[in-house]
PDB file of N, CA and C in Angstrom:
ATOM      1  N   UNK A   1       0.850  -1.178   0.000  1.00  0.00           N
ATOM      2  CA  UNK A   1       0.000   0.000   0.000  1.00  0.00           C
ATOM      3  C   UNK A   1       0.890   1.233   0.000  1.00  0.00           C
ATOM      4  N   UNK A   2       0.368   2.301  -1.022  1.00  0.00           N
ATOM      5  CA  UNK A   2       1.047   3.088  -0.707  1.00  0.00           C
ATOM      6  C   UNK A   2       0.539   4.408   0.059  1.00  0.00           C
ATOM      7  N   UNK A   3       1.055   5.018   0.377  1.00  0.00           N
ATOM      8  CA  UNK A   3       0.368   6.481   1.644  1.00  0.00           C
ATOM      9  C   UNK A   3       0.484   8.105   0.756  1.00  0.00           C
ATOM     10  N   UNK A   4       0.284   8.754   1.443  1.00  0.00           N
ATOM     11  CA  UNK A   4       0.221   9.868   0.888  1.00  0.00           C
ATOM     12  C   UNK A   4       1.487  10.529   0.400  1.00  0.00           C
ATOM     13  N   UNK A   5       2.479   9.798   1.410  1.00  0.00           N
ATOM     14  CA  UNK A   5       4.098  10.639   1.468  1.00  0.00           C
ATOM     15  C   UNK A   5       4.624   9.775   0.269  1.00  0.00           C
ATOM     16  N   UNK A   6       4.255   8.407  -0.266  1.00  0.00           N
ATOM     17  CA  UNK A   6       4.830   7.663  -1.549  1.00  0.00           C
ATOM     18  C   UNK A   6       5.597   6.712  -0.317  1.00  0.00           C
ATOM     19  N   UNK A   7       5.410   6.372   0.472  1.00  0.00           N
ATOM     20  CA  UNK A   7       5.909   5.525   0.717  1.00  0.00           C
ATOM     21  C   UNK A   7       5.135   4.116   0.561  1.00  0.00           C
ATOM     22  N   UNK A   8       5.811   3.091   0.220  1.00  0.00           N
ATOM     23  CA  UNK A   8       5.273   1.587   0.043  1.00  0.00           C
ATOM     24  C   UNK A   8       5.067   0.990   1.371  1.00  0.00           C
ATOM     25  N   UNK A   9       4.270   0.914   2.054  1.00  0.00           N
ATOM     26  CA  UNK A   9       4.285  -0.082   3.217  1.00  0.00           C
ATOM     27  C   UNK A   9       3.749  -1.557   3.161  1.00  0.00           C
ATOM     28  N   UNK A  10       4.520  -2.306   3.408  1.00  0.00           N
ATOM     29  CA  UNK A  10       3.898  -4.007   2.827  1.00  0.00           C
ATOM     30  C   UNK A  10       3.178  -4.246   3.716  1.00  0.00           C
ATOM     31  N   UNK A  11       2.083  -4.932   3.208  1.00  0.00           N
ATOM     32  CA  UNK A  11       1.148  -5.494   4.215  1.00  0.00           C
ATOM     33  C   UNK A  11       0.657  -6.679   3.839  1.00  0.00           C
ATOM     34  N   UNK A  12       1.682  -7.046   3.534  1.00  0.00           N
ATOM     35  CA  UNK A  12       1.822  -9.228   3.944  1.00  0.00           C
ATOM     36  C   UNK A  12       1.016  -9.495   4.597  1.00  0.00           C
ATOM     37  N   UNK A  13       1.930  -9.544   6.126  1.00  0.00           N
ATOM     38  CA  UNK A  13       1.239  -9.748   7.258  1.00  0.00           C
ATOM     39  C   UNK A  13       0.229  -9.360   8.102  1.00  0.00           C
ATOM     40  N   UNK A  14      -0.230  -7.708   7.538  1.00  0.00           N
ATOM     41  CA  UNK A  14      -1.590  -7.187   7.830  1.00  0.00           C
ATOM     42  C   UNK A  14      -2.721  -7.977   7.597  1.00  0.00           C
ATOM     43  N   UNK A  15      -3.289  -8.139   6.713  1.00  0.00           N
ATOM     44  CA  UNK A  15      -4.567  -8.805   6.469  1.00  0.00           C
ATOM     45  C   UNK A  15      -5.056  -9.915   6.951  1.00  0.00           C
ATOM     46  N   UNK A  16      -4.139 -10.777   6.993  1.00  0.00           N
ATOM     47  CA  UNK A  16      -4.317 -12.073   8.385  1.00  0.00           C
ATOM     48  C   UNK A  16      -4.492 -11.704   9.470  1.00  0.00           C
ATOM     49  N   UNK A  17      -3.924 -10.709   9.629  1.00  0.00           N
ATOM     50  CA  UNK A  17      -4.054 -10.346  11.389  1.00  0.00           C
ATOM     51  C   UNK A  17      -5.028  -9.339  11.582  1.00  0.00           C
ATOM     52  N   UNK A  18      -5.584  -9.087  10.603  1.00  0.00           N
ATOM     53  CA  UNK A  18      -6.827  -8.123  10.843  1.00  0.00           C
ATOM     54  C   UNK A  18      -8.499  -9.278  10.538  1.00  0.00           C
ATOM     55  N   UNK A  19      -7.867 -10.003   9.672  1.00  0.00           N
ATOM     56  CA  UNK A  19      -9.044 -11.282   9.673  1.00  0.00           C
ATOM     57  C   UNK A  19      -9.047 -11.706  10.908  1.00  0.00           C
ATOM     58  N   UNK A  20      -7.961 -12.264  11.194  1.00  0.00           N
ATOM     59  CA  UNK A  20      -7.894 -13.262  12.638  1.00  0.00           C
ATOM     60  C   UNK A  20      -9.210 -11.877  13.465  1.00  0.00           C
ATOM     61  N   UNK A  21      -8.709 -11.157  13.778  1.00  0.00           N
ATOM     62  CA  UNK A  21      -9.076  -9.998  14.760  1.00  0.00           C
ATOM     63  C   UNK A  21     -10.395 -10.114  14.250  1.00  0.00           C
ATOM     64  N   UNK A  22     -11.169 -10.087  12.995  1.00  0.00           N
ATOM     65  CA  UNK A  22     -12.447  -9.708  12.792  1.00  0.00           C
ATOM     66  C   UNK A  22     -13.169 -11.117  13.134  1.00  0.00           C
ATOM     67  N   UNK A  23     -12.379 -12.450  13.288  1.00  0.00           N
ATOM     68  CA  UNK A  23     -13.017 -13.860  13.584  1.00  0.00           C
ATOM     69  C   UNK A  23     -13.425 -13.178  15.060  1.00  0.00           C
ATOM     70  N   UNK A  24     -12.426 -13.110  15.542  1.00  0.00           N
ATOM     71  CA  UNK A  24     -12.348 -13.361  17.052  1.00  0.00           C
ATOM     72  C   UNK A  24     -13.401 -12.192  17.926  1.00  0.00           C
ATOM     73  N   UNK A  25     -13.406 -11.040  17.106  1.00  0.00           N
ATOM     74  CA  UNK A  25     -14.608  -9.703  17.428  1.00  0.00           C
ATOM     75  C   UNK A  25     -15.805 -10.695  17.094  1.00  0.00           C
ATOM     76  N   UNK A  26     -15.947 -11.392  16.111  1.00  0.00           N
ATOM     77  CA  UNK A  26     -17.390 -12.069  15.738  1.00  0.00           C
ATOM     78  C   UNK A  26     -17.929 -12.977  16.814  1.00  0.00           C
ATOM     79  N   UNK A  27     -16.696 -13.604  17.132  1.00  0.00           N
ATOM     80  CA  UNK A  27     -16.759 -14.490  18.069  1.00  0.00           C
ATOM     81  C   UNK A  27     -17.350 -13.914  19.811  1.00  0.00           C
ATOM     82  N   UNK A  28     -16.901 -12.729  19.521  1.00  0.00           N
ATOM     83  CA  UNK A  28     -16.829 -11.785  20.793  1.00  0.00           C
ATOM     84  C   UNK A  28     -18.225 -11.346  21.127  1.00  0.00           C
ATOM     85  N   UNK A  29     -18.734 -11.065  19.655  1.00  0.00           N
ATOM     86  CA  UNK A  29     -20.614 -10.579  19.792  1.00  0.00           C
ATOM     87  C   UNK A  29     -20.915 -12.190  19.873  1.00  0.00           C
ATOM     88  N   UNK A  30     -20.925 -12.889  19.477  1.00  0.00           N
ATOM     89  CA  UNK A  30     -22.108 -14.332  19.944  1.00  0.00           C
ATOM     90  C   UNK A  30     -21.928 -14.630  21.278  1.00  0.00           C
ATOM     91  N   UNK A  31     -20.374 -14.426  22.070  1.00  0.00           N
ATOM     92  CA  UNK A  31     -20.584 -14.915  23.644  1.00  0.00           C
ATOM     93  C   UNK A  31     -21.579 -13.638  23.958  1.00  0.00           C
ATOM     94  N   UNK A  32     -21.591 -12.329  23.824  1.00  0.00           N
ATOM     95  CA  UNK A  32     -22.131 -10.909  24.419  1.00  0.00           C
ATOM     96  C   UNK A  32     -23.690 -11.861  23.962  1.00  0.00           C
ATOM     97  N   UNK A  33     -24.046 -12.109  23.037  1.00  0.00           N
ATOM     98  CA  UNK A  33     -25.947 -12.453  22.765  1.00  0.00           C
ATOM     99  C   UNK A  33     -25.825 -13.886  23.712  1.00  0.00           C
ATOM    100  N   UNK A  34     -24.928 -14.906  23.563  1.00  0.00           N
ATOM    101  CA  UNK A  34     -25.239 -15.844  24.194  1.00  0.00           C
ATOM    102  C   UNK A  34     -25.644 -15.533  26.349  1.00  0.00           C
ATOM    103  N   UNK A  35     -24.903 -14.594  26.463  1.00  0.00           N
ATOM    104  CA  UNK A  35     -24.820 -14.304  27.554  1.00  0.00           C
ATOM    105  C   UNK A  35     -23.668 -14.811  28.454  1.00  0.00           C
ATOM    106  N   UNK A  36     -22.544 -15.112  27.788  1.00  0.00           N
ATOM    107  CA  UNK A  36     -21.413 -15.691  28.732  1.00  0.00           C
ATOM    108  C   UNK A  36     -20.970 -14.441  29.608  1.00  0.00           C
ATOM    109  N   UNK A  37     -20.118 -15.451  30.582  1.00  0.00           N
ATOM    110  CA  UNK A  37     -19.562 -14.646  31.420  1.00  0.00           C
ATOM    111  C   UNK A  37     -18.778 -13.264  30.984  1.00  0.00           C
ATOM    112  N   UNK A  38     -18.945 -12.466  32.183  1.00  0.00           N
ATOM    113  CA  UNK A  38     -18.381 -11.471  31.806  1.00  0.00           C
ATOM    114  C   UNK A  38     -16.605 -11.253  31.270  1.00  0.00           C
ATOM    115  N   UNK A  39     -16.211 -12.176  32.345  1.00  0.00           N
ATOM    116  CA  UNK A  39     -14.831 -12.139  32.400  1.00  0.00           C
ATOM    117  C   UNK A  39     -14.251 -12.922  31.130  1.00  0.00           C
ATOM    118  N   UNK A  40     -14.637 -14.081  30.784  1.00  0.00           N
ATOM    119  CA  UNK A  40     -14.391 -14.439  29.638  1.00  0.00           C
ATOM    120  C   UNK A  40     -15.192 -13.396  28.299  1.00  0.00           C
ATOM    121  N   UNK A  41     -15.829 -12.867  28.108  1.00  0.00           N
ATOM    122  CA  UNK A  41     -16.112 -11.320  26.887  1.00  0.00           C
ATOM    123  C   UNK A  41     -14.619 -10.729  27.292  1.00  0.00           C
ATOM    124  N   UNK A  42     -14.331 -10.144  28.374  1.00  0.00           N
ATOM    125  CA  UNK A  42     -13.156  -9.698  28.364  1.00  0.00           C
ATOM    126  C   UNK A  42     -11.470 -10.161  28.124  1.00  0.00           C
ATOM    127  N   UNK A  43     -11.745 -11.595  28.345  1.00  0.00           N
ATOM    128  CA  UNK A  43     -10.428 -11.848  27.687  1.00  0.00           C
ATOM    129  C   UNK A  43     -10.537 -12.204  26.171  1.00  0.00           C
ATOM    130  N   UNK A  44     -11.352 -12.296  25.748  1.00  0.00           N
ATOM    131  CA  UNK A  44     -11.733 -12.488  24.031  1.00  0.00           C
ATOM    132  C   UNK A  44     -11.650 -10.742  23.640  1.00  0.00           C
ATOM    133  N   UNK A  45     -12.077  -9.534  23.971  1.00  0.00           N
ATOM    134  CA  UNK A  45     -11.953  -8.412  23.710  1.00  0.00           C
ATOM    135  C   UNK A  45      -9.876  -8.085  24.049  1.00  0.00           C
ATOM    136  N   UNK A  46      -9.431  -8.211  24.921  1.00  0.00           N
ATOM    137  CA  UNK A  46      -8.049  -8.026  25.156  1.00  0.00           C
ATOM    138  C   UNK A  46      -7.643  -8.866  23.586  1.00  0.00           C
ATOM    139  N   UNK A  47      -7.901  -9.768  23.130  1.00  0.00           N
ATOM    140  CA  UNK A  47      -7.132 -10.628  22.357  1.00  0.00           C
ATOM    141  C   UNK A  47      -7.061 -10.103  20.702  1.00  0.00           C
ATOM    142  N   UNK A  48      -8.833  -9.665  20.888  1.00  0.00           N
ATOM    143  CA  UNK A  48      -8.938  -9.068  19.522  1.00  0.00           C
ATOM    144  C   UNK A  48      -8.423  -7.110  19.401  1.00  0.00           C
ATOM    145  N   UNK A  49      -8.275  -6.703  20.476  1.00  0.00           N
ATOM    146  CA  UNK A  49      -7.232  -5.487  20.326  1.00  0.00           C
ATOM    147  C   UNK A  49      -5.602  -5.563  20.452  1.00  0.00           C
ATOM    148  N   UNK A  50      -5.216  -6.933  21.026  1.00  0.00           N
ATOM    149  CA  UNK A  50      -3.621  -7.379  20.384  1.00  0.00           C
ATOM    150  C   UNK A  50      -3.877  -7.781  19.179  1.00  0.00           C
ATOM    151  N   UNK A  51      -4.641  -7.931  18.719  1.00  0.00           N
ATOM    152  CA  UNK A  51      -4.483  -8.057  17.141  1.00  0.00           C
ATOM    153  C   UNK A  51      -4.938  -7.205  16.494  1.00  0.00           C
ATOM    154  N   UNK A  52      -5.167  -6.082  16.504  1.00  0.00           N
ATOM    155  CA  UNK A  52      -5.573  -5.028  16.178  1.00  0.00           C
ATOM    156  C   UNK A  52      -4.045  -4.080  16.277  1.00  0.00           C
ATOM    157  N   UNK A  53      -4.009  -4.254  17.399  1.00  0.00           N
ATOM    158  CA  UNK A  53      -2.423  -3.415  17.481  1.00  0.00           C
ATOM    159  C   UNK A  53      -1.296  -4.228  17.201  1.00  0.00           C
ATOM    160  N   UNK A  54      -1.077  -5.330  16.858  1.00  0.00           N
ATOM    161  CA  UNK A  54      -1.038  -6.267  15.736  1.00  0.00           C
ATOM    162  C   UNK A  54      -0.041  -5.361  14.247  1.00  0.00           C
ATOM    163  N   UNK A  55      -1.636  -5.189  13.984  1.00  0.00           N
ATOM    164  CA  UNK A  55      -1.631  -5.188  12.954  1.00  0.00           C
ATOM    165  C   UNK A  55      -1.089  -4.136  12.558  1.00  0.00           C
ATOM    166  N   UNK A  56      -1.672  -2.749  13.219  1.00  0.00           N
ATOM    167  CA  UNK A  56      -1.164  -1.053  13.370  1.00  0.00           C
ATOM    168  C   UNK A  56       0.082  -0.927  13.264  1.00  0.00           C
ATOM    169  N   UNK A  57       0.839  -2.020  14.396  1.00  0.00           N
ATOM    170  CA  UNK A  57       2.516  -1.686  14.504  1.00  0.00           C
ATOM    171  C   UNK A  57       3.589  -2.459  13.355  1.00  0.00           C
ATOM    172  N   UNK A  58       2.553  -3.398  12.464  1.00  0.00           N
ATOM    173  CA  UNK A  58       3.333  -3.950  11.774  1.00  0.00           C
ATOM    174  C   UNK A  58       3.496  -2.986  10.572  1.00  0.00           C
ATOM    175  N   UNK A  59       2.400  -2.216  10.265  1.00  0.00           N
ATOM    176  CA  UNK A  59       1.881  -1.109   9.225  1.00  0.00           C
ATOM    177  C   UNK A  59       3.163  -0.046   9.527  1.00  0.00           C
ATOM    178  N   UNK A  60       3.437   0.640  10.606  1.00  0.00           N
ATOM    179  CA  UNK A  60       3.872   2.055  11.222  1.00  0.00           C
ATOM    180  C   UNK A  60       5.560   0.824  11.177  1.00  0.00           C
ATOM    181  N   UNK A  61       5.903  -0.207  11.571  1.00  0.00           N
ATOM    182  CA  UNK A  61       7.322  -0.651  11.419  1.00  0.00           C
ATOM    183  C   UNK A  61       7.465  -0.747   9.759  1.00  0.00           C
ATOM    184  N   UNK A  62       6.883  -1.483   8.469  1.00  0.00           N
ATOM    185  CA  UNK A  62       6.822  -1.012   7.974  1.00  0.00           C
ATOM    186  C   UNK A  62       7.503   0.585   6.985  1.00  0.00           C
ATOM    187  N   UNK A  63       6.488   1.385   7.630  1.00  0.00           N
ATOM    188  CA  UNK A  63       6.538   2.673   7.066  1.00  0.00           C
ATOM    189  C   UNK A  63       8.355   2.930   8.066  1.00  0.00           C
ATOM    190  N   UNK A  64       8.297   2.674   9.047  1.00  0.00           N
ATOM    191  CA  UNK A  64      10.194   3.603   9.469  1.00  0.00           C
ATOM    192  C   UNK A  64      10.550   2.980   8.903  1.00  0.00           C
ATOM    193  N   UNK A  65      11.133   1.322   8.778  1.00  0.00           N
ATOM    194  CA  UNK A  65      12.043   0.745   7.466  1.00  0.00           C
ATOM    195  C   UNK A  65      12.208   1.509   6.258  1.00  0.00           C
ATOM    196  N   UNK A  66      10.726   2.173   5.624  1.00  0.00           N
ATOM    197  CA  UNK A  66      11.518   2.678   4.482  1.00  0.00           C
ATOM    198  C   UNK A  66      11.547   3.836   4.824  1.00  0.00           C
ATOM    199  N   UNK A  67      11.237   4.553   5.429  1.00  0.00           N
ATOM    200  CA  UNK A  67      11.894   6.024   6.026  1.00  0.00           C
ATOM    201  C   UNK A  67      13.579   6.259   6.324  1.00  0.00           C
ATOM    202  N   UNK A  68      13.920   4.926   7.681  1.00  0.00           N
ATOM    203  CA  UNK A  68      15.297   4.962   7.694  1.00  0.00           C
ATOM    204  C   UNK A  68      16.459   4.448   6.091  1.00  0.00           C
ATOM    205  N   UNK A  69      15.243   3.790   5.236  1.00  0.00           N
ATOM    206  CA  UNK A  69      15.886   3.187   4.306  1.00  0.00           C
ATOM    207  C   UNK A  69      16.624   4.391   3.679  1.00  0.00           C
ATOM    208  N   UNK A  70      15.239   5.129   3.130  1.00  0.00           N
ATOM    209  CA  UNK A  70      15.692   6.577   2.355  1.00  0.00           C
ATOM    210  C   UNK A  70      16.589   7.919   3.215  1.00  0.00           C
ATOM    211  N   UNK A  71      17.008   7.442   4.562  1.00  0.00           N
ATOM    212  CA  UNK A  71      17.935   8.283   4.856  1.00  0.00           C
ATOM    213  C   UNK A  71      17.148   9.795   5.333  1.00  0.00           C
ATOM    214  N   UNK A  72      18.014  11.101   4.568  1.00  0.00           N
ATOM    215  CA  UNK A  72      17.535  12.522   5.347  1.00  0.00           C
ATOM    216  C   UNK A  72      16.346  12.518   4.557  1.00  0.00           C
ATOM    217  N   UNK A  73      15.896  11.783   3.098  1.00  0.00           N
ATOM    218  CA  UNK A  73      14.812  12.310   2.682  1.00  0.00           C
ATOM    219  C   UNK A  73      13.621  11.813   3.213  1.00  0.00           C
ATOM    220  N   UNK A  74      14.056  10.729   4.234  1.00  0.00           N
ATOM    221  CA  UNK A  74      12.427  10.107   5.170  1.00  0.00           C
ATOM    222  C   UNK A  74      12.852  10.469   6.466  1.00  0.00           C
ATOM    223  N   UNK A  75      13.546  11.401   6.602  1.00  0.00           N
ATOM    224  CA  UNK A  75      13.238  12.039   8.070  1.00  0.00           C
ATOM    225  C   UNK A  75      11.915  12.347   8.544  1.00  0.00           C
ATOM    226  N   UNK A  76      11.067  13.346   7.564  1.00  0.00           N
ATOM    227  CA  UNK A  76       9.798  13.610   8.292  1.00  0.00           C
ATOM    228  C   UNK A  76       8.407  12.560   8.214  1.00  0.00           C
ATOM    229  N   UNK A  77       8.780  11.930   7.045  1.00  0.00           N
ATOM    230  CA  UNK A  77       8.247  10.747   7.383  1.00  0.00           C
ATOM    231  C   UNK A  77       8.623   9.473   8.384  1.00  0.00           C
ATOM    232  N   UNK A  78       9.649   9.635   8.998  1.00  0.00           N
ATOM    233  CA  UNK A  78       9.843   8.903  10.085  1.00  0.00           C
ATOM    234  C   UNK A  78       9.495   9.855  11.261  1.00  0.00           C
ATOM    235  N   UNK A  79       9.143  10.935  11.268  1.00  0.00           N
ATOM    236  CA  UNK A  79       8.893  11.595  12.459  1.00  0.00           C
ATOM    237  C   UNK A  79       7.443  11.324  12.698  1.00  0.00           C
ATOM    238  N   UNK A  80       6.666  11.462  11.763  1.00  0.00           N
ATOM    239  CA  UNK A  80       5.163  11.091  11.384  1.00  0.00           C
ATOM    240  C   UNK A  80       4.840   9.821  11.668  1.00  0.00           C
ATOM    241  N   UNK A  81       5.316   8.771  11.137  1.00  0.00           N
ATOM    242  CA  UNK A  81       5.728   7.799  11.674  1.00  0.00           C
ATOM    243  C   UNK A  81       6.030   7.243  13.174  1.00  0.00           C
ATOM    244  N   UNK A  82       6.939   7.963  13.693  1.00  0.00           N
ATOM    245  CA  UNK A  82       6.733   7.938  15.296  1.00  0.00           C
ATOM    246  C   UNK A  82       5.996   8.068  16.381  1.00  0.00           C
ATOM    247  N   UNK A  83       5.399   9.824  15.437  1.00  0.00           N
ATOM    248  CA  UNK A  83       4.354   9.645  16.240  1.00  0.00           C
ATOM    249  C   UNK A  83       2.682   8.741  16.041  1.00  0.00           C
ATOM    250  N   UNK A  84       2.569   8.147  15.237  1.00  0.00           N
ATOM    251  CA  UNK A  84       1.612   7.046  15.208  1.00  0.00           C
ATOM    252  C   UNK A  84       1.965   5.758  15.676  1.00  0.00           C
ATOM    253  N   UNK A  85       3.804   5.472  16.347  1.00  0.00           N
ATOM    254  CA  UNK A  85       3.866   4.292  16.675  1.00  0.00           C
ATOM    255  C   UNK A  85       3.528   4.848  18.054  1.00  0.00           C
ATOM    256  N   UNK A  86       3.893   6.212  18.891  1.00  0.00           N
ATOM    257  CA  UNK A  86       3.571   5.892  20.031  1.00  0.00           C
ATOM    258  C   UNK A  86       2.120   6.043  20.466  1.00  0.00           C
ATOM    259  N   UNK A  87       1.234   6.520  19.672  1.00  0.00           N
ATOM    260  CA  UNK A  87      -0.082   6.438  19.465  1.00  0.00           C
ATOM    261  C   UNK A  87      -0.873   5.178  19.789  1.00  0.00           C
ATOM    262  N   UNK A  88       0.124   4.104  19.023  1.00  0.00           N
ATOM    263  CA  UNK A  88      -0.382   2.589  19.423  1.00  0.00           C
ATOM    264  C   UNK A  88       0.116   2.411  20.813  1.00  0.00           C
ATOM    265  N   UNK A  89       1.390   2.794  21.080  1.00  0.00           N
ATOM    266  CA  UNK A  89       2.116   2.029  22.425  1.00  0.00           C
ATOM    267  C   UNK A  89       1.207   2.730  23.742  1.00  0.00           C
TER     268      UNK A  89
END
């Protein structure tokens, strides 16, 4: 994919991990209608936002690789960059 700045960010490994995440959210509304416990909704919700942020930090690592790749001309795209990785963290 590419972004606004022209940078290429691969996303191989995105789309699996955003499927996985959309199984496991699906999975997340049938315990919420079935009525399961609370505490188990919550460890199925923790699981599907590690994969969510997953997915975000693989996107934003990504994008600095080719920022540091290109040197002074992806400086501000690695600054931009930063600040959306600590956004996730």
């Amino acid at each position: 994919m590419q972004d606004d700045t022209g940078l290429h960010v691969d996303m191989t490994d995105v789309l699996p991990r955003l499927r996985r995440a959309q199984g496991q959210l699906a999975g997340v509304m049938n315990m919420i209608e079935s009525g399961r416990d609370c505490r188990d909704v919550l460890t199925q919700l923790a699981a599907v936002s590690k994969a969510i942020d997953g997915a975000g930090f693989s996107v934003i690592t990504s994008g600095l690789e080719q920022c540091l790749a290109r040197g002074e001309e992806g400086a501000a795209d690695r600054a931009r960059l930063e600040r959306l990785f600590h956004a996730f963290a």
